[in-house]
C-alpha atoms as a PDB file:
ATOM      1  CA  UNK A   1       0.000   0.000   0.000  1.00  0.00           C
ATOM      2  CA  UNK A   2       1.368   3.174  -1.257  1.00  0.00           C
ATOM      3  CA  UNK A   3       2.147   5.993   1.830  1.00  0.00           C
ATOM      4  CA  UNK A   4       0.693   9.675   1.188  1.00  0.00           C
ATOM      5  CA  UNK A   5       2.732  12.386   1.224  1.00  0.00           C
ATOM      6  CA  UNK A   6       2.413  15.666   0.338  1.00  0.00           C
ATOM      7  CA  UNK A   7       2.998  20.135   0.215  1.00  0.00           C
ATOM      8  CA  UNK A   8       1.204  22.027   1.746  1.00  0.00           C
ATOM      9  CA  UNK A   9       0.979  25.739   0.356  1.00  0.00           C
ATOM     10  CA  UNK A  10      -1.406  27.853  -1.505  1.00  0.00           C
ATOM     11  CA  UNK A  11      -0.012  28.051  -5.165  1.00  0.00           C
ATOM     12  CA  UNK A  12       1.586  25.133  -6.411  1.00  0.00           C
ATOM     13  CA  UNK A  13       1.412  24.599 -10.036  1.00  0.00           C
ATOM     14  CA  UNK A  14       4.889  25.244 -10.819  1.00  0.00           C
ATOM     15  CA  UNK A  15       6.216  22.849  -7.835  1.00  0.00           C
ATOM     16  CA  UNK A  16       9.271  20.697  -8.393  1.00  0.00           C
ATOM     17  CA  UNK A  17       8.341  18.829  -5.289  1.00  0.00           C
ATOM     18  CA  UNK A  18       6.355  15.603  -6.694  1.00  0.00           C
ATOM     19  CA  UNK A  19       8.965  15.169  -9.173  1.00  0.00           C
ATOM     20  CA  UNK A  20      11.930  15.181  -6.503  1.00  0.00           C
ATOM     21  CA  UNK A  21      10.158  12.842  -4.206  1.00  0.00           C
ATOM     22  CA  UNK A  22       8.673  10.808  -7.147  1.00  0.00           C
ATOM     23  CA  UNK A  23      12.488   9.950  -8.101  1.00  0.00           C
ATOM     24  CA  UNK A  24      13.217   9.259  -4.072  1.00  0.00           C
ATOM     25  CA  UNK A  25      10.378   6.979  -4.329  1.00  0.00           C
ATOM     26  CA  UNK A  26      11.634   5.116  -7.643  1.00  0.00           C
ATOM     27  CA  UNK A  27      15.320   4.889  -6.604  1.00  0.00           C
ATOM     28  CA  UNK A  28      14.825   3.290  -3.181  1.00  0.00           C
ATOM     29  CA  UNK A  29      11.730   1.471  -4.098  1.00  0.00           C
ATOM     30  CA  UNK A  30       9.697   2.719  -2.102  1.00  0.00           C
ATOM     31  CA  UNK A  31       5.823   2.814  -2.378  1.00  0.00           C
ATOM     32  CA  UNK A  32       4.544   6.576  -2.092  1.00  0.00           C
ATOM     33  CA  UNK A  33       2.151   9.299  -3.312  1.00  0.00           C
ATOM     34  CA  UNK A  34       3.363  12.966  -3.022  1.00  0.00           C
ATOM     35  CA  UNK A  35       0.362  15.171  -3.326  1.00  0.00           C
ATOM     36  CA  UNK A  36      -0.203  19.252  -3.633  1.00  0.00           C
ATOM     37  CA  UNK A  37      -2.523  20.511  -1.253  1.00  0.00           C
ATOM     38  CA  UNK A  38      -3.397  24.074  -2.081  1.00  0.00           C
ATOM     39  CA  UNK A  39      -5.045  25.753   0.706  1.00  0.00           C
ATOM     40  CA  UNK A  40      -6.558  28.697   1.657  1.00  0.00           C
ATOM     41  CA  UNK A  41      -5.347  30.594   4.726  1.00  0.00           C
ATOM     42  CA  UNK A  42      -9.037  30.331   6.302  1.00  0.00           C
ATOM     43  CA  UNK A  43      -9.259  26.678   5.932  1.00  0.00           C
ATOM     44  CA  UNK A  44      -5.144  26.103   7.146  1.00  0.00           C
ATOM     45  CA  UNK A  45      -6.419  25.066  10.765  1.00  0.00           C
ATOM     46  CA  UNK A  46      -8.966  22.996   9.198  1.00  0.00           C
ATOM     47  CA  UNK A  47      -6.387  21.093   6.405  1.00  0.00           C
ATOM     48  CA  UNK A  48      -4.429  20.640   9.631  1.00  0.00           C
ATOM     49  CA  UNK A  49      -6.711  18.769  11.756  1.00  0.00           C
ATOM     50  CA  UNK A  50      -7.870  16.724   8.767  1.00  0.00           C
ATOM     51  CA  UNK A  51      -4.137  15.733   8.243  1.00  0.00           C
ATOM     52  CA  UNK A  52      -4.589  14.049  12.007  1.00  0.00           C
ATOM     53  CA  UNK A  53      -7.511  12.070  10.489  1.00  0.00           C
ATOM     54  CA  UNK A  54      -6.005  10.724   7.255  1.00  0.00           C
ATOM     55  CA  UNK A  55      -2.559  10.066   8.722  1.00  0.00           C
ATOM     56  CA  UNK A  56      -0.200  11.065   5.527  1.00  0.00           C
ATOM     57  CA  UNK A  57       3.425   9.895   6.576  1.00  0.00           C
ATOM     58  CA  UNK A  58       4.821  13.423   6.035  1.00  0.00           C
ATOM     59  CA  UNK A  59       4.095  16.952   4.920  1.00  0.00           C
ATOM     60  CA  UNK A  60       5.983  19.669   3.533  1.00  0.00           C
ATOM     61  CA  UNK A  61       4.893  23.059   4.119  1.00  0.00           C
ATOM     62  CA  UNK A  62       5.743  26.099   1.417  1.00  0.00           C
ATOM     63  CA  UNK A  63       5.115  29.741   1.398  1.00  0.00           C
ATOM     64  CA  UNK A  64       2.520  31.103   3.088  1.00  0.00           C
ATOM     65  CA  UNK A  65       2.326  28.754   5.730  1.00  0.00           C
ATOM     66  CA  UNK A  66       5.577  27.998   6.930  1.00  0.00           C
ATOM     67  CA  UNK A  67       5.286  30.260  10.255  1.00  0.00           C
ATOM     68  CA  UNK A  68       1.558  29.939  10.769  1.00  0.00           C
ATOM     69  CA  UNK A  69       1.715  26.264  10.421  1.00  0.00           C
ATOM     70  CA  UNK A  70       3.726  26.525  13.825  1.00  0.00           C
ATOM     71  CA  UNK A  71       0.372  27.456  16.145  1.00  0.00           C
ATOM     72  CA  UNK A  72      -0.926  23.722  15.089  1.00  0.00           C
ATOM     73  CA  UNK A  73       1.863  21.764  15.912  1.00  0.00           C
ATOM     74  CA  UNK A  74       2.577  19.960  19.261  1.00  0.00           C
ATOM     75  CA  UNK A  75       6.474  19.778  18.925  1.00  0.00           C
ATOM     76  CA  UNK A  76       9.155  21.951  16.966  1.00  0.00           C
ATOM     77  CA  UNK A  77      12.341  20.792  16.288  1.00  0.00           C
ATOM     78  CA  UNK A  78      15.902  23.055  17.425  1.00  0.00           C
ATOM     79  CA  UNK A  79      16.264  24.167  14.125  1.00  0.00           C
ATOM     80  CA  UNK A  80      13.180  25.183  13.377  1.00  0.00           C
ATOM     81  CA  UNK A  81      12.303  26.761  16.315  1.00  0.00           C
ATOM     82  CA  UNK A  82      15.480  29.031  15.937  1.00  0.00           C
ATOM     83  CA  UNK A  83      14.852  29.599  11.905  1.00  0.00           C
ATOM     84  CA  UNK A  84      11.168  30.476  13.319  1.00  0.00           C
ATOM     85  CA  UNK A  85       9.646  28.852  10.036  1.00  0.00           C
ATOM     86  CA  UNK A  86       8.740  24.846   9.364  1.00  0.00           C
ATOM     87  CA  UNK A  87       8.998  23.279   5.983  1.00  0.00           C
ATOM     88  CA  UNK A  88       8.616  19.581   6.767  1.00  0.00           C
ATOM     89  CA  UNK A  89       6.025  17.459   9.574  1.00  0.00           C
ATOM     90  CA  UNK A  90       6.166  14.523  10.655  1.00  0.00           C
ATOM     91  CA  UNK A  91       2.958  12.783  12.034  1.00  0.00           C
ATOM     92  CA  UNK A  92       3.974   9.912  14.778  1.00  0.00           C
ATOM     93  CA  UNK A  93       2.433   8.382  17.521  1.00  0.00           C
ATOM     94  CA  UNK A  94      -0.443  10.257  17.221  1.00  0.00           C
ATOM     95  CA  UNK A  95       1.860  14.008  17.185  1.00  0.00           C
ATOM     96  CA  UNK A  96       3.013  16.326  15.109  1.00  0.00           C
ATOM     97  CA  UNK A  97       6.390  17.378  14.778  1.00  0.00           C
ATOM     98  CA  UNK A  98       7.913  20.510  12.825  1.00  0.00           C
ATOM     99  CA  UNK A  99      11.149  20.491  11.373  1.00  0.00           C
ATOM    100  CA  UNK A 100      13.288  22.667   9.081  1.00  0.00           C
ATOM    101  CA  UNK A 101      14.836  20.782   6.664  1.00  0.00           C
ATOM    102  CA  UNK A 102      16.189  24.127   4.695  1.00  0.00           C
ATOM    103  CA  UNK A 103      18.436  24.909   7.260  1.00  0.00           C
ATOM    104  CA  UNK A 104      20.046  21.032   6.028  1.00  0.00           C
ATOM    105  CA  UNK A 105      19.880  21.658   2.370  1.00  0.00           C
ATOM    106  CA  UNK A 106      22.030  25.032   2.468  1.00  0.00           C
ATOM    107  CA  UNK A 107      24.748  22.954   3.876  1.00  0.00           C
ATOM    108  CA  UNK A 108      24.391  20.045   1.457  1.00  0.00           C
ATOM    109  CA  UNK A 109      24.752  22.912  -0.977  1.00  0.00           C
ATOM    110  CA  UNK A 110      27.510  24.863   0.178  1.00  0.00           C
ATOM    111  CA  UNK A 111      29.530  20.820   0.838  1.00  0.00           C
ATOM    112  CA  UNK A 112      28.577  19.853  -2.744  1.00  0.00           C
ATOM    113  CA  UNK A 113      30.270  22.720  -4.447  1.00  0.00           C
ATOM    114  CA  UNK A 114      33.296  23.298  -2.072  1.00  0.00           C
ATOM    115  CA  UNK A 115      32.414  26.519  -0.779  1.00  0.00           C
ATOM    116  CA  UNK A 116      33.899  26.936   3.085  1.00  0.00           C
ATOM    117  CA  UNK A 117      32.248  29.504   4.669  1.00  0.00           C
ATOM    118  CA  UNK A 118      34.284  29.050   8.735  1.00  0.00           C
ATOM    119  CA  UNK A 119      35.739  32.120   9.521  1.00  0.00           C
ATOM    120  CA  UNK A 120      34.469  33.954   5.925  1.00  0.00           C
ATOM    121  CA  UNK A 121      32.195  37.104   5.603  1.00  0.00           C
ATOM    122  CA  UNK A 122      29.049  36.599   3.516  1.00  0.00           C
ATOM    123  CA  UNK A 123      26.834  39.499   2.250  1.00  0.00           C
ATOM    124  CA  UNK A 124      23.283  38.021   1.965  1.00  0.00           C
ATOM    125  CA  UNK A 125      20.919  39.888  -0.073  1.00  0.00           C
ATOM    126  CA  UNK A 126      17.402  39.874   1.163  1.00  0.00           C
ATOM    127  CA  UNK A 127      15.634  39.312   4.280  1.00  0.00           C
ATOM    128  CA  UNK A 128      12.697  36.358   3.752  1.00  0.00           C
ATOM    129  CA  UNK A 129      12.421  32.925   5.146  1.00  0.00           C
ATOM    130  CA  UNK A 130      15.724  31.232   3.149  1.00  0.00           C
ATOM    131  CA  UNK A 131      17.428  33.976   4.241  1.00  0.00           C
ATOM    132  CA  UNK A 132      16.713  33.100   8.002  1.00  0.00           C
ATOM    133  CA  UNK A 133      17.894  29.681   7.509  1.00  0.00           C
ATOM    134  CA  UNK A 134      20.574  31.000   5.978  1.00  0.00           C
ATOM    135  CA  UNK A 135      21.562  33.490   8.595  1.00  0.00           C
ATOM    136  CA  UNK A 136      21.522  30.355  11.133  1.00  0.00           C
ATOM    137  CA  UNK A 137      23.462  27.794   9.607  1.00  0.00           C
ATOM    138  CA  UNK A 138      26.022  30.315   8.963  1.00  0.00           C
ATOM    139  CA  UNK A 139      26.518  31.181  12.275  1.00  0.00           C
ATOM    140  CA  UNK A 140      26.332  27.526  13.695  1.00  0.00           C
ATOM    141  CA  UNK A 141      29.386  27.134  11.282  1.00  0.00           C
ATOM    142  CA  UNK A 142      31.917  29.415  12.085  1.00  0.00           C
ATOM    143  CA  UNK A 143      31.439  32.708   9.452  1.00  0.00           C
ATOM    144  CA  UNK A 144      33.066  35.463  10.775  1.00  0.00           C
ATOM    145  CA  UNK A 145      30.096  38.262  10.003  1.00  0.00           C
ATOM    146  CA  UNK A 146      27.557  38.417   7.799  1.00  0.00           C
ATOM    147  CA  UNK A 147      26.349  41.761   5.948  1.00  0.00           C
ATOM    148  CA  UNK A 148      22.241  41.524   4.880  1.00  0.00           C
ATOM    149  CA  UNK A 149      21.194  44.201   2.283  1.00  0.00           C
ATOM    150  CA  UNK A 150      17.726  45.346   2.651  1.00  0.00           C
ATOM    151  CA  UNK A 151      15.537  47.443   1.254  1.00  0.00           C
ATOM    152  CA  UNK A 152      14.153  48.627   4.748  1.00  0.00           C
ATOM    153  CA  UNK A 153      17.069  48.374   6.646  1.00  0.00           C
ATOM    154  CA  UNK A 154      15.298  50.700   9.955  1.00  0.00           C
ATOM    155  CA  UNK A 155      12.536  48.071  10.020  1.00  0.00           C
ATOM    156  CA  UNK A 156      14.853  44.548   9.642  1.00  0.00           C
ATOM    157  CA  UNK A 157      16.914  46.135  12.518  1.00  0.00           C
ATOM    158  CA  UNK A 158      14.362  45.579  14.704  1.00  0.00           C
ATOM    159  CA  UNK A 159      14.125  41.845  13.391  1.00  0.00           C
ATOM    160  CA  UNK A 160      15.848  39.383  16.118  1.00  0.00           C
ATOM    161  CA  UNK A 161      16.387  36.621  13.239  1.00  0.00           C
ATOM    162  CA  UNK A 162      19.036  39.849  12.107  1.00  0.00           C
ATOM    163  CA  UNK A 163      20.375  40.624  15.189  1.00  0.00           C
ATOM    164  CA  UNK A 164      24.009  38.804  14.490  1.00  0.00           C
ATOM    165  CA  UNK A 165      23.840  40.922  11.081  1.00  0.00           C
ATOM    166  CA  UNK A 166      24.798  44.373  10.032  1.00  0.00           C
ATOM    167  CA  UNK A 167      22.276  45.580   7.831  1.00  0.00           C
ATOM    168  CA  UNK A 168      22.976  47.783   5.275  1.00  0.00           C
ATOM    169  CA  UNK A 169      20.624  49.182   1.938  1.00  0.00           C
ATOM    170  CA  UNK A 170      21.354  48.521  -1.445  1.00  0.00           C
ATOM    171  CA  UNK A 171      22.627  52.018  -2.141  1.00  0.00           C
ATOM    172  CA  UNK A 172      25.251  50.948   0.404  1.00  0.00           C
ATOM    173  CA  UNK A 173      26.864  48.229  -1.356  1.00  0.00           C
ATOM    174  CA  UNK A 174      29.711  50.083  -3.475  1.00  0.00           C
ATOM    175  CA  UNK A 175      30.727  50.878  -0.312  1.00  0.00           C
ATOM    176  CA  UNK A 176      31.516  47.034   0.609  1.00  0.00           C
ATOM    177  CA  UNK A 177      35.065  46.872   0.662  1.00  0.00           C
ATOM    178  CA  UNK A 178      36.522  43.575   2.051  1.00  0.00           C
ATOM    179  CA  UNK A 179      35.572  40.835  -0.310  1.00  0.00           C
ATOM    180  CA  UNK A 180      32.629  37.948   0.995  1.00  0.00           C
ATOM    181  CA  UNK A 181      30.624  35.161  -0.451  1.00  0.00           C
ATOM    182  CA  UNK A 182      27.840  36.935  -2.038  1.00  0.00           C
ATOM    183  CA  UNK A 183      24.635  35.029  -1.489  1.00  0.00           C
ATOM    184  CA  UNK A 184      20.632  35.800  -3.120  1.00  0.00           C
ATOM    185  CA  UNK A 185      17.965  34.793  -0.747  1.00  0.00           C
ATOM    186  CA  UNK A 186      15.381  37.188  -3.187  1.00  0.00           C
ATOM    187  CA  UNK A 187      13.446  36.397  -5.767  1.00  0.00           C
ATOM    188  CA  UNK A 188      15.160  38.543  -8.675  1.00  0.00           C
ATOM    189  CA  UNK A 189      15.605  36.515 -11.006  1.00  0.00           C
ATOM    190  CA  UNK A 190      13.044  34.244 -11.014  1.00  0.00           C
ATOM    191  CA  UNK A 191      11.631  32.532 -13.997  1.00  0.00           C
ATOM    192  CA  UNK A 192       9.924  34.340 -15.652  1.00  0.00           C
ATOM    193  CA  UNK A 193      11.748  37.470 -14.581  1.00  0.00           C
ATOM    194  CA  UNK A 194      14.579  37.018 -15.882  1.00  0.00           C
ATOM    195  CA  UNK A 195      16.370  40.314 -16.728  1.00  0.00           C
ATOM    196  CA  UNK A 196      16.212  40.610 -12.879  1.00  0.00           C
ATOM    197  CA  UNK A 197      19.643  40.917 -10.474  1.00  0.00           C
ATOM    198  CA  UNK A 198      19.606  41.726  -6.975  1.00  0.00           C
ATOM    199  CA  UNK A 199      22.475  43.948  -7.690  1.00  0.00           C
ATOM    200  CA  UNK A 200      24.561  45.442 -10.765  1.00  0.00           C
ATOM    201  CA  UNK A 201      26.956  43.741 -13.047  1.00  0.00           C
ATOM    202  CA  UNK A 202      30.057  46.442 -11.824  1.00  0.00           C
ATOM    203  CA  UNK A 203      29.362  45.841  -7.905  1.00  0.00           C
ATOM    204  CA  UNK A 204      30.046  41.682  -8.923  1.00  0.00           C
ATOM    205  CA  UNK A 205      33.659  41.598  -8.599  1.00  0.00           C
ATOM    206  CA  UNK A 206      33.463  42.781  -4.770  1.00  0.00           C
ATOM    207  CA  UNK A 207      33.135  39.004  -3.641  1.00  0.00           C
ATOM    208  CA  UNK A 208      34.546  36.158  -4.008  1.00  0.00           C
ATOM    209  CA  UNK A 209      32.072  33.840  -5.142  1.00  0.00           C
ATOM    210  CA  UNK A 210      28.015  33.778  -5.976  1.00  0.00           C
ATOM    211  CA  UNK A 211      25.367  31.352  -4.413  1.00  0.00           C
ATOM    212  CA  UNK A 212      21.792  32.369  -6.078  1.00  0.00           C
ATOM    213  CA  UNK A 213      19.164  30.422  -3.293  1.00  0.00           C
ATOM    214  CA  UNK A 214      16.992  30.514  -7.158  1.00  0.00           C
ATOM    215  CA  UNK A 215      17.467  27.039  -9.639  1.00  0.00           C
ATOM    216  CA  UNK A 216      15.100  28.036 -12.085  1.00  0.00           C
ATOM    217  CA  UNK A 217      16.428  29.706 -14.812  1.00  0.00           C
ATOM    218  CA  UNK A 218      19.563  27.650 -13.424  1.00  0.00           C
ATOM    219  CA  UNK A 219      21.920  30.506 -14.252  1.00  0.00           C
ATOM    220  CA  UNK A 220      20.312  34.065 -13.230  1.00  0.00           C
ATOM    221  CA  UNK A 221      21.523  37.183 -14.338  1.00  0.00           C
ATOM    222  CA  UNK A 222      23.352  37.320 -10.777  1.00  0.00           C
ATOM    223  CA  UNK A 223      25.521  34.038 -11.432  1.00  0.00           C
ATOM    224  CA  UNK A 224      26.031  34.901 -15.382  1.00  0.00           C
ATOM    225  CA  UNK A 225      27.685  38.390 -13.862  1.00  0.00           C
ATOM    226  CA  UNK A 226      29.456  36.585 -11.400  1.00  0.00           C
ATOM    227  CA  UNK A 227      30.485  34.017 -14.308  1.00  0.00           C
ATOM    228  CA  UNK A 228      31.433  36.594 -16.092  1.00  0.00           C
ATOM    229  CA  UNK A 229      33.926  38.052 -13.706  1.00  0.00           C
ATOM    230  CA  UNK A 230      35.675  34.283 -13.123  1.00  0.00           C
ATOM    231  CA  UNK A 231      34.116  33.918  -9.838  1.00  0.00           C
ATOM    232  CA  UNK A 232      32.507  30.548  -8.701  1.00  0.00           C
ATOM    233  CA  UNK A 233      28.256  31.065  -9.412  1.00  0.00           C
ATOM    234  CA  UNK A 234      26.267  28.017  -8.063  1.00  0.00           C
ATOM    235  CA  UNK A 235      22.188  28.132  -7.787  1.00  0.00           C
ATOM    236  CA  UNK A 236      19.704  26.485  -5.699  1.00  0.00           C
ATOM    237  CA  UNK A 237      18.862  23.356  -7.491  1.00  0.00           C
ATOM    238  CA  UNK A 238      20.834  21.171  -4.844  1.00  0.00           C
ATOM    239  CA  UNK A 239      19.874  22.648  -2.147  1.00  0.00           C
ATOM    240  CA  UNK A 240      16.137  21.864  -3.106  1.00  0.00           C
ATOM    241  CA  UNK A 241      16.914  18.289  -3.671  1.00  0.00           C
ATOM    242  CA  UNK A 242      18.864  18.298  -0.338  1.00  0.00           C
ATOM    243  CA  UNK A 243      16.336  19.898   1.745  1.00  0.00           C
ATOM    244  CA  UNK A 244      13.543  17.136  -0.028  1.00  0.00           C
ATOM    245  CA  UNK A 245      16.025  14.093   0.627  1.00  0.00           C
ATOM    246  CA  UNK A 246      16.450  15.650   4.468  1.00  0.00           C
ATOM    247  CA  UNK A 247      12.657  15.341   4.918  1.00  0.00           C
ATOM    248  CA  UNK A 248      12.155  11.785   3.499  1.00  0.00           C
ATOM    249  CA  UNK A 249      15.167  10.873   6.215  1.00  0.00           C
ATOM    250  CA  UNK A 250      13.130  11.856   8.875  1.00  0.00           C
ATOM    251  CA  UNK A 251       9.424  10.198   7.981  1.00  0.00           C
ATOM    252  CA  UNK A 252      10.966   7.143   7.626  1.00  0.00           C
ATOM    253  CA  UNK A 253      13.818   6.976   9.914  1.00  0.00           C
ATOM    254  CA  UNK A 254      16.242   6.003   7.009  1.00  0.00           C
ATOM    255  CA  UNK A 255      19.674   7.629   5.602  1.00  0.00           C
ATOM    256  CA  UNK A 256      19.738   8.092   1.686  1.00  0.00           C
ATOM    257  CA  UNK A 257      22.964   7.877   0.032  1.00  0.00           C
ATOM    258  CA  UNK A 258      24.919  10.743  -1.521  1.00  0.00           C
ATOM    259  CA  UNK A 259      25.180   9.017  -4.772  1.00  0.00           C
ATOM    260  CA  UNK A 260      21.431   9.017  -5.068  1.00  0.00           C
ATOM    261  CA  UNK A 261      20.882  12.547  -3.981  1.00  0.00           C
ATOM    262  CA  UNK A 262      23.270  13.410  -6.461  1.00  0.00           C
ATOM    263  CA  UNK A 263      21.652  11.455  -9.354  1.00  0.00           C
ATOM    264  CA  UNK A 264      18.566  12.981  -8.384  1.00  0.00           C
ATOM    265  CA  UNK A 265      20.266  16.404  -8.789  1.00  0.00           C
ATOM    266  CA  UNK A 266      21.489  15.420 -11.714  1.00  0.00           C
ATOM    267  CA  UNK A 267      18.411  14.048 -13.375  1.00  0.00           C
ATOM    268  CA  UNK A 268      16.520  17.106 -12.059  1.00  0.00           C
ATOM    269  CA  UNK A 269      18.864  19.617 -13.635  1.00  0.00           C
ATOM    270  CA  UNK A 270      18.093  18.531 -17.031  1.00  0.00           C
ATOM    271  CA  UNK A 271      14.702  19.721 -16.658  1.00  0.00           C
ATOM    272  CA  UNK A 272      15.308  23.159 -15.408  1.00  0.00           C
ATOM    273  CA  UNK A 273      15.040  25.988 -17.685  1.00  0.00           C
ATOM    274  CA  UNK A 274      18.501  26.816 -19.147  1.00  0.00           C
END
């Protein structure tokens, strides 16, 4: 009997998700349905409880729900409860348990393309839920400071999830002087929005090297500048797969191998928008 899985969100068409886990399912042969639940915020609480009745062995949860989710769960996991946001629930024994699986994938990423960020600066542009995560696995692993650029920097400054940061606006950045890992936790970019860059081609060659949190188109106008000025440019394909691979670990108490989250990356990237 096939297990039900499933994201929870309000618009989903243009979700990767049942094709990542479709692939998990295939390559360890396991028996599984991954289903798109679009829901309305009114009828969240009610999706919720109904998820208690039908028992699905995990949920992912997507944009808008990933803090308001929180008020329905009965445990939180470390992570999660310092990113403030939940992306992944477990149901077992009856509870349910929030977890950040996110805050997993942006180190699979960083691992997977060799980019050491222990005693490092980073400049992180934006200020949403990936950029959270971001802020917190960075300083559980050693960076040395972390710039965010904002485009309300009085108003993030009174953000706790920032408080570790300095926070600077965008007009501020050709004043960056010591070179850092630039990082885009925006949406500028984005398919279809593609002449979109968080900032301008001459500001690129401040840093060192580009991460763009964005994996379709898989190279932005941010990493083709950053290409373009020989540094390293990596997008956010693997961390998707790695965050997605992190959450099937933990509904079924099982460890997938690298090699298969990297075929799955692989396979994936093929059908990504060039």
């Amino acid at each position: 009997m096939s297990e039900l899985y499933g994201l929870l969100g309000e618009k989903l068409s243009h979700s990767v998700s049942p094709q990542i886990h479709s692939k998990i399912f295939n390559k360890l042969g396991m028996k599984g349905y991954y289903h798109l639940f679009e829901v309305e915020s009114k009828d969240l609480k009610a999706v919720m409880e109904g998820f208690k009745v039908i028992k699905p062995r995990g949920i992912n949860v997507t944009i808008p729900y990933k803090i308001k989710v929180m008020e329905f769960l009965d445990e939180v996991s470390a992570e999660a409860k310092a990113i403030g946001a939940v992306n992944t629930i477990k149901f077992e024994n009856g509870k349910t348990i929030g977890y950040n699986t996110d805050y997993f994938g942006i180190g699979m990423l960083f691992n997977k393309n060799d980019i050491q960020v222990e005693n490092k600066k980073v400049t992180i542009f934006g200020n949403g839920g990936i950029a959270v995560a971001m802020v917190n696995y960075l300083l559980n692993n050693g960076i040395s400071e972390i710039t965010v650029v904002t485009r309300n920097v009085s108003k993030l400054k009174e953000n706790s999830s920032f408080n570790s940061c300095r926070v600077i606006s965008y007009d501020e950045i050709q004043g960056i002087k010591e070179p850092s890992i630039a990082i885009n936790c925006t949406p500028l970019g984005m398919y279809p929005n593609l002449n979109n860059s968080p900032i301008e081609k001459k500001y690129i060659g401040k840093f060192t090297s580009a991460v763009d949190m964005i994996y379709n188109p898989k190279e932005t106008l941010f990493l083709k500048y950053a290409k373009e000025a020989g540094l390293k440019a990596v997008n956010g394909l693997y961390m998707l797969v790695g965050q997605a691979t992190c959450a099937q670990e933990i509904w079924n108490n099982i460890k997938i191998p690298k090699k298969t989250i990297d075929e799955i990356y692989e396979e994936l990237g093929r059908g990504v928008e060039n």
